[in-house]
N, C-alpha and C. Protein backbone atom coordinates (compact mmCIF):
# COMPACT_ATOMS: atom_id res chain seq x y z
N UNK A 1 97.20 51.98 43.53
CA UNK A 1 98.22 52.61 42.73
C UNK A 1 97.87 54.09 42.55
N UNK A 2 98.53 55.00 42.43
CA UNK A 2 98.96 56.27 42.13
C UNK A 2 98.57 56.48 40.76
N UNK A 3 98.00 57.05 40.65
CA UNK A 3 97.51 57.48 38.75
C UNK A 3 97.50 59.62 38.62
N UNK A 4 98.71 60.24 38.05
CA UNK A 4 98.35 61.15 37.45
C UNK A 4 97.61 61.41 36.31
N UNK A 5 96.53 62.07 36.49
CA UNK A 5 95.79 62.45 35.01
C UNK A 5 96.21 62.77 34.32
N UNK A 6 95.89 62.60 33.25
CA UNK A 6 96.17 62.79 31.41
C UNK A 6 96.51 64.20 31.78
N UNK A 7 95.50 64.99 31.98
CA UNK A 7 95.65 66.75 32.04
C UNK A 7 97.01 67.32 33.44
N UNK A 8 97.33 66.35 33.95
CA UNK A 8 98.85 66.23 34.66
C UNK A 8 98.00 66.81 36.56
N UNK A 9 96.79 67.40 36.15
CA UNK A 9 96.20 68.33 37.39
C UNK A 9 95.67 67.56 39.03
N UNK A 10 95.65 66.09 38.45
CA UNK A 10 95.14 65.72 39.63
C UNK A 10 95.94 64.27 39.76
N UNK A 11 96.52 64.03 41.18
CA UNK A 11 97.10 62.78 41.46
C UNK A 11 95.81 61.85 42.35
N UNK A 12 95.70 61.04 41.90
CA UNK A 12 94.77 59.83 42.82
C UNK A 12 95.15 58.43 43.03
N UNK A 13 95.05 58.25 44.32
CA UNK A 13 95.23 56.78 44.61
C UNK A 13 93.75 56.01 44.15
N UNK A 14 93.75 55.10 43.00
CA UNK A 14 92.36 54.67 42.47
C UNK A 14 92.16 53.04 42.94
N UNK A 15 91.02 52.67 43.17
CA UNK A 15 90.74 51.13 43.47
C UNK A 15 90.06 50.72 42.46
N UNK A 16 89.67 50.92 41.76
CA UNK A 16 89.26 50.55 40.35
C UNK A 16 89.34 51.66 39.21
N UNK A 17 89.21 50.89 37.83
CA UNK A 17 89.69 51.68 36.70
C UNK A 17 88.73 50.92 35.83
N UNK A 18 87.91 51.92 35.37
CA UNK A 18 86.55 50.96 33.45
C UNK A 18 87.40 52.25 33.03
N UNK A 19 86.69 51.45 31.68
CA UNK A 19 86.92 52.18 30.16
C UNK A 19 84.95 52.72 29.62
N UNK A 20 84.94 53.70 29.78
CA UNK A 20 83.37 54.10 29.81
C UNK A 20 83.58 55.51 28.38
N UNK A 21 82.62 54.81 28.03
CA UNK A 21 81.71 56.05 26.83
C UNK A 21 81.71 57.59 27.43
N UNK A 22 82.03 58.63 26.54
CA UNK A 22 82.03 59.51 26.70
C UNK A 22 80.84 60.10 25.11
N UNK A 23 79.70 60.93 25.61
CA UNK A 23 79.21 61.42 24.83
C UNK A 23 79.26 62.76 24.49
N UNK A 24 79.31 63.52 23.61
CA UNK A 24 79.36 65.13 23.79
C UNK A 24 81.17 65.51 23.34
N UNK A 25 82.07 64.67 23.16
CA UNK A 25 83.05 64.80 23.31
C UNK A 25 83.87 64.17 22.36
N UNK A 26 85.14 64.96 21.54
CA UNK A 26 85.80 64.83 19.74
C UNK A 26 86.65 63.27 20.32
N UNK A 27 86.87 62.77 21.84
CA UNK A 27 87.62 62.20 22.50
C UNK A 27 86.14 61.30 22.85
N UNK A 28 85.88 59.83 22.39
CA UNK A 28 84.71 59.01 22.96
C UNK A 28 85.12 58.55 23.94
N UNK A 29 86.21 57.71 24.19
CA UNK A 29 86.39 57.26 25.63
C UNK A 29 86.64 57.52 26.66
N UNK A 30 86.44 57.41 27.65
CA UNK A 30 87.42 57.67 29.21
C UNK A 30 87.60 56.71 29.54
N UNK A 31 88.93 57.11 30.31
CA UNK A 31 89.09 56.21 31.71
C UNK A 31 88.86 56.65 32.90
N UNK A 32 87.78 56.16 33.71
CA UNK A 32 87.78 56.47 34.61
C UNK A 32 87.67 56.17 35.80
N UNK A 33 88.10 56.43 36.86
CA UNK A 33 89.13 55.87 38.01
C UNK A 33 88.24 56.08 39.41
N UNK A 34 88.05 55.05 40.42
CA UNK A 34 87.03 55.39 41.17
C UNK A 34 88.36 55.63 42.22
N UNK A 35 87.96 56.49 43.55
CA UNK A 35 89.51 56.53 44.26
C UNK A 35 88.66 56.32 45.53
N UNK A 36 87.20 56.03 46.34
CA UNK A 36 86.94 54.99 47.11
C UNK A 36 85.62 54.73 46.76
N UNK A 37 84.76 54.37 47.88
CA UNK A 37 83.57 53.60 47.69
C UNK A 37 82.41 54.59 47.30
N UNK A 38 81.48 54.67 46.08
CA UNK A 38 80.83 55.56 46.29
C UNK A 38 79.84 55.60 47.36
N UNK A 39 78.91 56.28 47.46
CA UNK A 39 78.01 56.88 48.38
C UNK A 39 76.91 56.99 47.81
N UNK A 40 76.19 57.71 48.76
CA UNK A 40 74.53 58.02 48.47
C UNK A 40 74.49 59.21 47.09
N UNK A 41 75.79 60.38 47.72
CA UNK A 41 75.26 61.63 47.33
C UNK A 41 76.66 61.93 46.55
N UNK A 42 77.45 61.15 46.46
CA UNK A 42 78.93 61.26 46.00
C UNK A 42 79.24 60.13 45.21
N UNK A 43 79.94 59.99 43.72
CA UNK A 43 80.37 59.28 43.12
C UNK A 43 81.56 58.37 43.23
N UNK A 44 82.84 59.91 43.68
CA UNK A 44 83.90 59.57 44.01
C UNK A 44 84.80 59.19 42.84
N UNK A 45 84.52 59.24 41.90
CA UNK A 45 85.12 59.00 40.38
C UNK A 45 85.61 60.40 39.53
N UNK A 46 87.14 60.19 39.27
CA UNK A 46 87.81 60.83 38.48
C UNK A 46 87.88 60.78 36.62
N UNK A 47 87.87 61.53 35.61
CA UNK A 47 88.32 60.74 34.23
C UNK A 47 89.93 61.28 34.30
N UNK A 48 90.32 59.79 34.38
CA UNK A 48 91.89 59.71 34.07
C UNK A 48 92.43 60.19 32.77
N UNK A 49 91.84 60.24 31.81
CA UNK A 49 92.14 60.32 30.35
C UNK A 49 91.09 59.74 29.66
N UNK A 50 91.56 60.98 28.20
CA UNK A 50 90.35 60.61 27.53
C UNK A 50 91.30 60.05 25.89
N UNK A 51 90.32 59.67 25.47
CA UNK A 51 90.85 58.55 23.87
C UNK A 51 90.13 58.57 22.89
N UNK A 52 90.43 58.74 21.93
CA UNK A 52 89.52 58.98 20.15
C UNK A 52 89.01 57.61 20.60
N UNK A 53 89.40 56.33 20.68
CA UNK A 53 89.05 54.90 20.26
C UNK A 53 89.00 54.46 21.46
N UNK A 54 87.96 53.01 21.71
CA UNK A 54 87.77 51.94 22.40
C UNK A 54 89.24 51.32 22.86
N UNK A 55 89.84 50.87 21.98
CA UNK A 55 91.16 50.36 21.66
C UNK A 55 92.12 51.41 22.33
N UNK A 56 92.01 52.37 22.23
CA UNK A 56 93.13 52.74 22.42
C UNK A 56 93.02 53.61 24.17
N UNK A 57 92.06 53.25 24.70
CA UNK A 57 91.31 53.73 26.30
C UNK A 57 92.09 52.00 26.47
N UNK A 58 91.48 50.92 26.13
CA UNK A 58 91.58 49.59 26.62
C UNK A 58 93.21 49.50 26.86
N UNK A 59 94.19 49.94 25.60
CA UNK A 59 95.57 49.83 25.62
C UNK A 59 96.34 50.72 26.89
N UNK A 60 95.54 51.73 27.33
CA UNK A 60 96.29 52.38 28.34
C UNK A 60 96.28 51.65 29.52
N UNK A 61 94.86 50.93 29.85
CA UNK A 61 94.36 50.56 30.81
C UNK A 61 95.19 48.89 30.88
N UNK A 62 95.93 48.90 29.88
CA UNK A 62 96.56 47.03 29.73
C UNK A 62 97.97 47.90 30.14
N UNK A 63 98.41 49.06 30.01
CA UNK A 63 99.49 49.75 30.27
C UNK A 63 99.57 49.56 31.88
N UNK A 64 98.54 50.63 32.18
CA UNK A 64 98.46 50.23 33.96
C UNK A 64 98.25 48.90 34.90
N UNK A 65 97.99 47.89 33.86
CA UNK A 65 98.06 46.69 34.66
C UNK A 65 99.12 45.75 34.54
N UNK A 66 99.90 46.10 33.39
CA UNK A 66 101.33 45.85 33.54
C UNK A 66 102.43 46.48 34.37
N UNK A 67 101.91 47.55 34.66
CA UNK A 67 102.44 48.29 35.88
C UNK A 67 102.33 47.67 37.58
N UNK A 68 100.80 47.55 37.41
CA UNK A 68 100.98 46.96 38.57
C UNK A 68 101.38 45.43 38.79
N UNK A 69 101.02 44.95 37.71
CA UNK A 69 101.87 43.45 38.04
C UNK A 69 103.14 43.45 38.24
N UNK A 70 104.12 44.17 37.55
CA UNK A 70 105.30 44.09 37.64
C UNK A 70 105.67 44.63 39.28
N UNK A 71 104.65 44.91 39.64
CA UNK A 71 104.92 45.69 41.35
C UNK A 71 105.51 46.70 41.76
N UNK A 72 105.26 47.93 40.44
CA UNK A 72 105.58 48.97 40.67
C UNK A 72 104.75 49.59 41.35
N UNK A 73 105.14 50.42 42.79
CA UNK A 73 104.53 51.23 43.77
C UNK A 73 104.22 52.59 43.58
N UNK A 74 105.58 53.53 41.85
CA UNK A 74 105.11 54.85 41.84
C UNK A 74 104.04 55.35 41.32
N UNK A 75 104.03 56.18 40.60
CA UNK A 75 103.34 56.86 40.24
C UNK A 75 102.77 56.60 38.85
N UNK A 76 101.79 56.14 38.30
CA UNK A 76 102.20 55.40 36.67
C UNK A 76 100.79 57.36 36.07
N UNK A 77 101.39 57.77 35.20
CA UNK A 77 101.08 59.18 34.39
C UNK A 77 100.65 58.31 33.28
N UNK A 78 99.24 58.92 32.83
CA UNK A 78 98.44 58.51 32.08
C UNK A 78 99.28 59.18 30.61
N UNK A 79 98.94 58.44 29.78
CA UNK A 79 99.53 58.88 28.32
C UNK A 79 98.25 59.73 27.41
């Protein structure tokens, strides 16, 4: 699936999506989006958006999987 970032700047086709800790930051959570396999020397991971709460990173991420179940092919824009 197609995921625009929260910050609108980057489009990625992602194969997986966690909800991971963010430290250093008024925003604790991310989402963040791997878009292929990592590597030795490369991660390959985007943060889709970031979230005050656990809950509320988890609710976006139940957003995008209602997306794809329903078998939508566009573009689903992070909130």
């Amino acid at each position: 699936m197609w995921i625009r970032t929260q910050c609108k700047k980057q489009l990625v086709k992602v194969i997986r999506i966690t909800v991971e800790r963010n430290i250093g930051s008024k925003n604790k959570f991310d989402l963040v989006g791997q878009f292929a396999n990592s590597s030795l020397f490369q991660s390959n991971q985007v943060v889709l958006g970031e979230f005050k709460t656990k809950e509320d990173a988890i609710a976006e991420l139940t957003s995008i999987e209602e997306a794809i179940a329903k078998g939508e092919n566009g573009v689903y824009q992070i909130k």
